[in-house]
N, C-alpha and C. Protein backbone atom coordinates (compact mmCIF):
# COMPACT_ATOMS: atom_id res chain seq x y z
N UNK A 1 0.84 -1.18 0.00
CA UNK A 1 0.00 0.00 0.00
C UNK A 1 0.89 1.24 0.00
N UNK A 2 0.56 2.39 -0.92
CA UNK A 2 1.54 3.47 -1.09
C UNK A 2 0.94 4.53 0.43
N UNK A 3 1.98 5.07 0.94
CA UNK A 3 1.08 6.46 1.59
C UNK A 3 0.62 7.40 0.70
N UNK A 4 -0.11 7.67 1.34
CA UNK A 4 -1.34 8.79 0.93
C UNK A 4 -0.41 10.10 0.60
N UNK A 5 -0.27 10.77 -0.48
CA UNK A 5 0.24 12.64 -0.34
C UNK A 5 -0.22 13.19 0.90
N UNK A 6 1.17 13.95 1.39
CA UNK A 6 0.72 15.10 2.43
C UNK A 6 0.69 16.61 1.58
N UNK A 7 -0.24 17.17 2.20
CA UNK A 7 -0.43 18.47 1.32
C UNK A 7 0.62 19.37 1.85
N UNK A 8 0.80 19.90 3.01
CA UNK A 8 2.36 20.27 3.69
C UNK A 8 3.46 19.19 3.77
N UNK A 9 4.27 19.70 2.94
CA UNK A 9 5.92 18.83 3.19
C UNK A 9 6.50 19.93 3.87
N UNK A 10 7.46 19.15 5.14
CA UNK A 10 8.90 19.91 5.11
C UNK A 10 9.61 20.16 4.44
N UNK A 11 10.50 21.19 4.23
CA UNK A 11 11.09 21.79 3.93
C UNK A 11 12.57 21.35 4.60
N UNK A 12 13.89 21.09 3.54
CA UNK A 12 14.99 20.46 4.35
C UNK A 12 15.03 21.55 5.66
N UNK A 13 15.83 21.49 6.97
CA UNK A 13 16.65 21.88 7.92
C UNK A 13 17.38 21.13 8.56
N UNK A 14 18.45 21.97 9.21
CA UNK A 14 19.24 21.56 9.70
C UNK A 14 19.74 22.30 11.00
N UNK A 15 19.37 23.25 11.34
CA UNK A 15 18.88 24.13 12.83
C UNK A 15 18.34 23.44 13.53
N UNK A 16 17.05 22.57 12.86
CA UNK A 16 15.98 22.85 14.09
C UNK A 16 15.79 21.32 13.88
N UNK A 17 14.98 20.24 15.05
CA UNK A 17 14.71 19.27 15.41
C UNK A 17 12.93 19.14 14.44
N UNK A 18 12.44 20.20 14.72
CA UNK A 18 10.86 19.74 13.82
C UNK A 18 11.02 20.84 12.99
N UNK A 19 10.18 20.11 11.83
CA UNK A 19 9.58 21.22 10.59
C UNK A 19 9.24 22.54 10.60
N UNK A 20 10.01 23.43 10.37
CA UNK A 20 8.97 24.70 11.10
C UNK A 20 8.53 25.31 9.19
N UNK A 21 9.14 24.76 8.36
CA UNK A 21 8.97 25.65 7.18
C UNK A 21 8.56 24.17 6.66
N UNK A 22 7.16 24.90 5.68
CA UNK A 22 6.27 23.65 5.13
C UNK A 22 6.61 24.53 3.51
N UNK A 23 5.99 23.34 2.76
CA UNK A 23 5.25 23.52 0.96
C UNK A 23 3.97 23.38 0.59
N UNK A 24 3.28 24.45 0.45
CA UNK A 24 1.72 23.72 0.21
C UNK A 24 2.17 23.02 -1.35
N UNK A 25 2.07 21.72 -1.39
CA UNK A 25 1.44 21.19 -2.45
C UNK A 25 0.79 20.88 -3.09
N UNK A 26 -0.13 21.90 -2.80
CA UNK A 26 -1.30 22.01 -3.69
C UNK A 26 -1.31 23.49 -3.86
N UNK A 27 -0.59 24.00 -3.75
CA UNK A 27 -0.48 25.61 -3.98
C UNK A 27 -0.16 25.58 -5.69
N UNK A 28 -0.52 26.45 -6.02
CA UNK A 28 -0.82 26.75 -8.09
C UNK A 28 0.89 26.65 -8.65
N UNK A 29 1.25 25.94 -9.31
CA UNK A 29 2.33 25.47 -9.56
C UNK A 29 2.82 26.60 -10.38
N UNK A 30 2.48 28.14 -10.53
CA UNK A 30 2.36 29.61 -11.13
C UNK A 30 3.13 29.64 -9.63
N UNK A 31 2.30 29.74 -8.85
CA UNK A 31 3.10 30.33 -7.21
C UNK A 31 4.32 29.68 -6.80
N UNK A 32 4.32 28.21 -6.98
CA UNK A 32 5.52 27.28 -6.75
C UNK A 32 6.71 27.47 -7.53
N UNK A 33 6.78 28.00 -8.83
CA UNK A 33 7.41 28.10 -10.15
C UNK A 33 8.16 30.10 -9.68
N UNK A 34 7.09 30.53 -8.77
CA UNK A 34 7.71 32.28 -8.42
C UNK A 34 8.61 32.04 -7.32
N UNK A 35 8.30 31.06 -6.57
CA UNK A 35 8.95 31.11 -5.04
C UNK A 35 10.80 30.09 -5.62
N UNK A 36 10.52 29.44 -6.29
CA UNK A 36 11.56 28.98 -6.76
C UNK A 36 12.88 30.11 -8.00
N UNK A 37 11.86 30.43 -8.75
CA UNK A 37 12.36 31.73 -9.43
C UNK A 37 12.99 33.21 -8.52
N UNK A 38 12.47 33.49 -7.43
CA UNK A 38 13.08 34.32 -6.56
C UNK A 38 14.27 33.94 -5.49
N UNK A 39 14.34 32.86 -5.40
CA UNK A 39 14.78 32.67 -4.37
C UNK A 39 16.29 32.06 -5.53
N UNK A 40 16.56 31.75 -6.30
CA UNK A 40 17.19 31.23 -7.22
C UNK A 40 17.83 32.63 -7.80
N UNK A 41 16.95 33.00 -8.32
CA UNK A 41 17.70 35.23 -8.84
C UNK A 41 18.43 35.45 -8.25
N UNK A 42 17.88 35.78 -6.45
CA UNK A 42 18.45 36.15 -5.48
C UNK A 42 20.28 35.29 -5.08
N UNK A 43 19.59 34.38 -5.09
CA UNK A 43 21.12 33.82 -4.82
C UNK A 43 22.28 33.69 -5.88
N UNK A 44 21.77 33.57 -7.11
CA UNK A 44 22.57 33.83 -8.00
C UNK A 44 23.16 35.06 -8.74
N UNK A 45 22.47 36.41 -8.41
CA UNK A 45 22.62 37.20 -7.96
C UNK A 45 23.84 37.93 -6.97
N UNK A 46 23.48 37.56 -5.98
CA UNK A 46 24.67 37.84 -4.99
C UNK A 46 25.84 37.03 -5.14
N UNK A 47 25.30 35.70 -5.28
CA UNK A 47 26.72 34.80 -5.58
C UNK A 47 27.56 35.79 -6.57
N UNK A 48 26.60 36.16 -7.61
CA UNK A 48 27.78 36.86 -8.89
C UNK A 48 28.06 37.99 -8.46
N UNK A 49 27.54 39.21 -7.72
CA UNK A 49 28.23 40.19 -6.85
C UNK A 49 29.59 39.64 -6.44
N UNK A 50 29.43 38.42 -5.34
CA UNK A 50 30.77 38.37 -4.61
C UNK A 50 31.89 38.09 -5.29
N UNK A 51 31.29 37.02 -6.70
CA UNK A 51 32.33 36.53 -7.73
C UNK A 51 33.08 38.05 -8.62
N UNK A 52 32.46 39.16 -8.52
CA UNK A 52 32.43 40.44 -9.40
C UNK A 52 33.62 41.20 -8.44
N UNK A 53 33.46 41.26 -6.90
CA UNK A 53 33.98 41.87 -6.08
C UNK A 53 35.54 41.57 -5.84
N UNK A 54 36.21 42.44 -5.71
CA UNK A 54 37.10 42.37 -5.10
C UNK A 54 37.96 42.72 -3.54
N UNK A 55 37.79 41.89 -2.29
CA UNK A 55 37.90 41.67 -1.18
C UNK A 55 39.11 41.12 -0.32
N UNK A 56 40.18 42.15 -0.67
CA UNK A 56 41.15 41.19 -0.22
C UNK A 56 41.48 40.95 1.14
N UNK A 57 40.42 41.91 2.40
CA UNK A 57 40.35 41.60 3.49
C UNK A 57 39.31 40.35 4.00
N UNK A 58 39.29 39.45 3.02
CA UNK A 58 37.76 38.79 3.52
C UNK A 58 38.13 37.75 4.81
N UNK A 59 37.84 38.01 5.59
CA UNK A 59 37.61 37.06 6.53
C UNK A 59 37.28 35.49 6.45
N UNK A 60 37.19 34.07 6.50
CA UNK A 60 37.43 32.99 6.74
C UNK A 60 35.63 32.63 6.62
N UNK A 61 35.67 33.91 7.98
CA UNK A 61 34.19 33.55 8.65
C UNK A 61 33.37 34.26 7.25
N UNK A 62 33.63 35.22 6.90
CA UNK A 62 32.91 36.16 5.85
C UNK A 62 32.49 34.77 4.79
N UNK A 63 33.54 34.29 4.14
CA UNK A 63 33.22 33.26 3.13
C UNK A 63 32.30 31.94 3.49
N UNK A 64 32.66 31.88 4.73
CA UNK A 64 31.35 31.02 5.32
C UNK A 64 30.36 31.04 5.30
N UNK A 65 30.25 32.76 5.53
CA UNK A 65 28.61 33.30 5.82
C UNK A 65 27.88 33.00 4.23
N UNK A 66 28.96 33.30 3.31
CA UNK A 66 27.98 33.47 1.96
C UNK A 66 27.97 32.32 1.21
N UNK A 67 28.68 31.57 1.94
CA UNK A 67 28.36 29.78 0.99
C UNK A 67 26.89 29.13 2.14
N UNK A 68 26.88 29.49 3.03
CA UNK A 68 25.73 29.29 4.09
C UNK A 68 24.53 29.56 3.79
N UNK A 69 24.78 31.02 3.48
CA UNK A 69 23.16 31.17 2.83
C UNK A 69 22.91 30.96 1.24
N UNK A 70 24.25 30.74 0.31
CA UNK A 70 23.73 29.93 -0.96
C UNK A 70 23.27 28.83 -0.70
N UNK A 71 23.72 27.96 0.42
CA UNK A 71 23.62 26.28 0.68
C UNK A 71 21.93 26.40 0.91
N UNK A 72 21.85 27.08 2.10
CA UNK A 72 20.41 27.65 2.10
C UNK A 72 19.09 27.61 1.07
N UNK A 73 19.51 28.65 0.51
CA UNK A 73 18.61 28.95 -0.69
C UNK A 73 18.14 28.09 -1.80
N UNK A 74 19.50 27.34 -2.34
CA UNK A 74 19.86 26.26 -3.06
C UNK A 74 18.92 25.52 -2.45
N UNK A 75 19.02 24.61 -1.35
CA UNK A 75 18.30 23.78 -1.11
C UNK A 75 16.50 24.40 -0.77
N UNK A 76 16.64 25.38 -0.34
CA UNK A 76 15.15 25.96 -0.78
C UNK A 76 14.40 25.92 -2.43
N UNK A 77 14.99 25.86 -2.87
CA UNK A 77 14.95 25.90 -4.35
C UNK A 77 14.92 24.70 -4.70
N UNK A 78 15.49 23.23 -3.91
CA UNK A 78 15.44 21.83 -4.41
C UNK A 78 14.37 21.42 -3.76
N UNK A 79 14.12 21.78 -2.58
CA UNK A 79 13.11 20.76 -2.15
C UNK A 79 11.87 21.63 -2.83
N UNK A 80 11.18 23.06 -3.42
CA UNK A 80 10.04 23.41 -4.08
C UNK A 80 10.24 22.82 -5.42
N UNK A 81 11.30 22.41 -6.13
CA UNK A 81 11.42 21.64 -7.08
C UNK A 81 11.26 20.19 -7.13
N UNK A 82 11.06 19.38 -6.09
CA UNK A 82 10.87 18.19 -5.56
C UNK A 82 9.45 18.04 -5.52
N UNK A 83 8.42 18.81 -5.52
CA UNK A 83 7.11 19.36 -4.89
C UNK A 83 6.31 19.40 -6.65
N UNK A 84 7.02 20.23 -7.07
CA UNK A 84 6.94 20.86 -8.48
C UNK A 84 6.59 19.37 -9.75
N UNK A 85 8.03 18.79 -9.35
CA UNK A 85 8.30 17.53 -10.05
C UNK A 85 7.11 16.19 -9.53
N UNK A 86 7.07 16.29 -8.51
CA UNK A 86 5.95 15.37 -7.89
C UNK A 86 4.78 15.38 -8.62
N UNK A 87 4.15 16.67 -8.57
CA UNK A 87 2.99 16.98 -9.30
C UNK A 87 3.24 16.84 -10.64
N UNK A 88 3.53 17.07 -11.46
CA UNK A 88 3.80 16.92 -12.84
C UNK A 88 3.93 15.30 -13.33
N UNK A 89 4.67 14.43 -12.29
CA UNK A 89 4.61 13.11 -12.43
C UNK A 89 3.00 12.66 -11.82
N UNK A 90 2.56 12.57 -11.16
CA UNK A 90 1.44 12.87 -10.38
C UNK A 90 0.29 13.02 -11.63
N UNK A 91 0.84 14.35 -12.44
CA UNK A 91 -0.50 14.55 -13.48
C UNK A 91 -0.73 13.74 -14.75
N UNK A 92 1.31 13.52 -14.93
CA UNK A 92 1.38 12.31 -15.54
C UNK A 92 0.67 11.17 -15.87
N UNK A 93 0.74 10.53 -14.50
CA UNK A 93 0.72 9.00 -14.31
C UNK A 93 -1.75 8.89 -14.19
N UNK A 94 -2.05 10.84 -14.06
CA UNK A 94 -3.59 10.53 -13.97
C UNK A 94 -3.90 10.58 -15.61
N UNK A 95 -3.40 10.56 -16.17
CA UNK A 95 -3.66 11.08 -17.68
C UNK A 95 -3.98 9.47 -18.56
């Protein structure tokens, strides 16, 4: 017997012990397709700022901070693409 879809998935972490950030999956795959598109700009974006910049005081910790919140985002961006892909196989397999 398969489980049933949950309409909220977690969202990866690694802070925290329970889920605090969900996915509606059933949210309009228009809204799922923006939240992935922003959050993807954004980081690629700044990534190419820092790649543009020149910093020759950068700190250890500094380069940490900004592979942290690409790692972040990135994986924000995989698991709404995980969600995305589900459904599409999903509409697939009702067809």
């Amino acid at each position: 017997m398969s489980n049933p879809p949950r309409r909220f998935i977690p969202m990866s972490q690694f802070a925290t012990d329970y889920p605090v950030l969900l996915i509606d999956s059933e949210a309009p795959l228009r809204e799922l397709n923006n939240c992935v598109s922003e959050r993807l700009n954004a980081v690629l974006n700044y990534l190419h700022l820092m790649a543009c910049t020149s910093h020759p005081d950068y700190a250890e910790n500094d380069i940490n901070t900004v592979t942290n919140m690409a790692r972040i985002m990135v994986q924000d961006v995989n698991d709404v693409f995980r969600v995305i892909e589900q459904r599409g196989f999903d509409s697939a397999e009702a067809q």
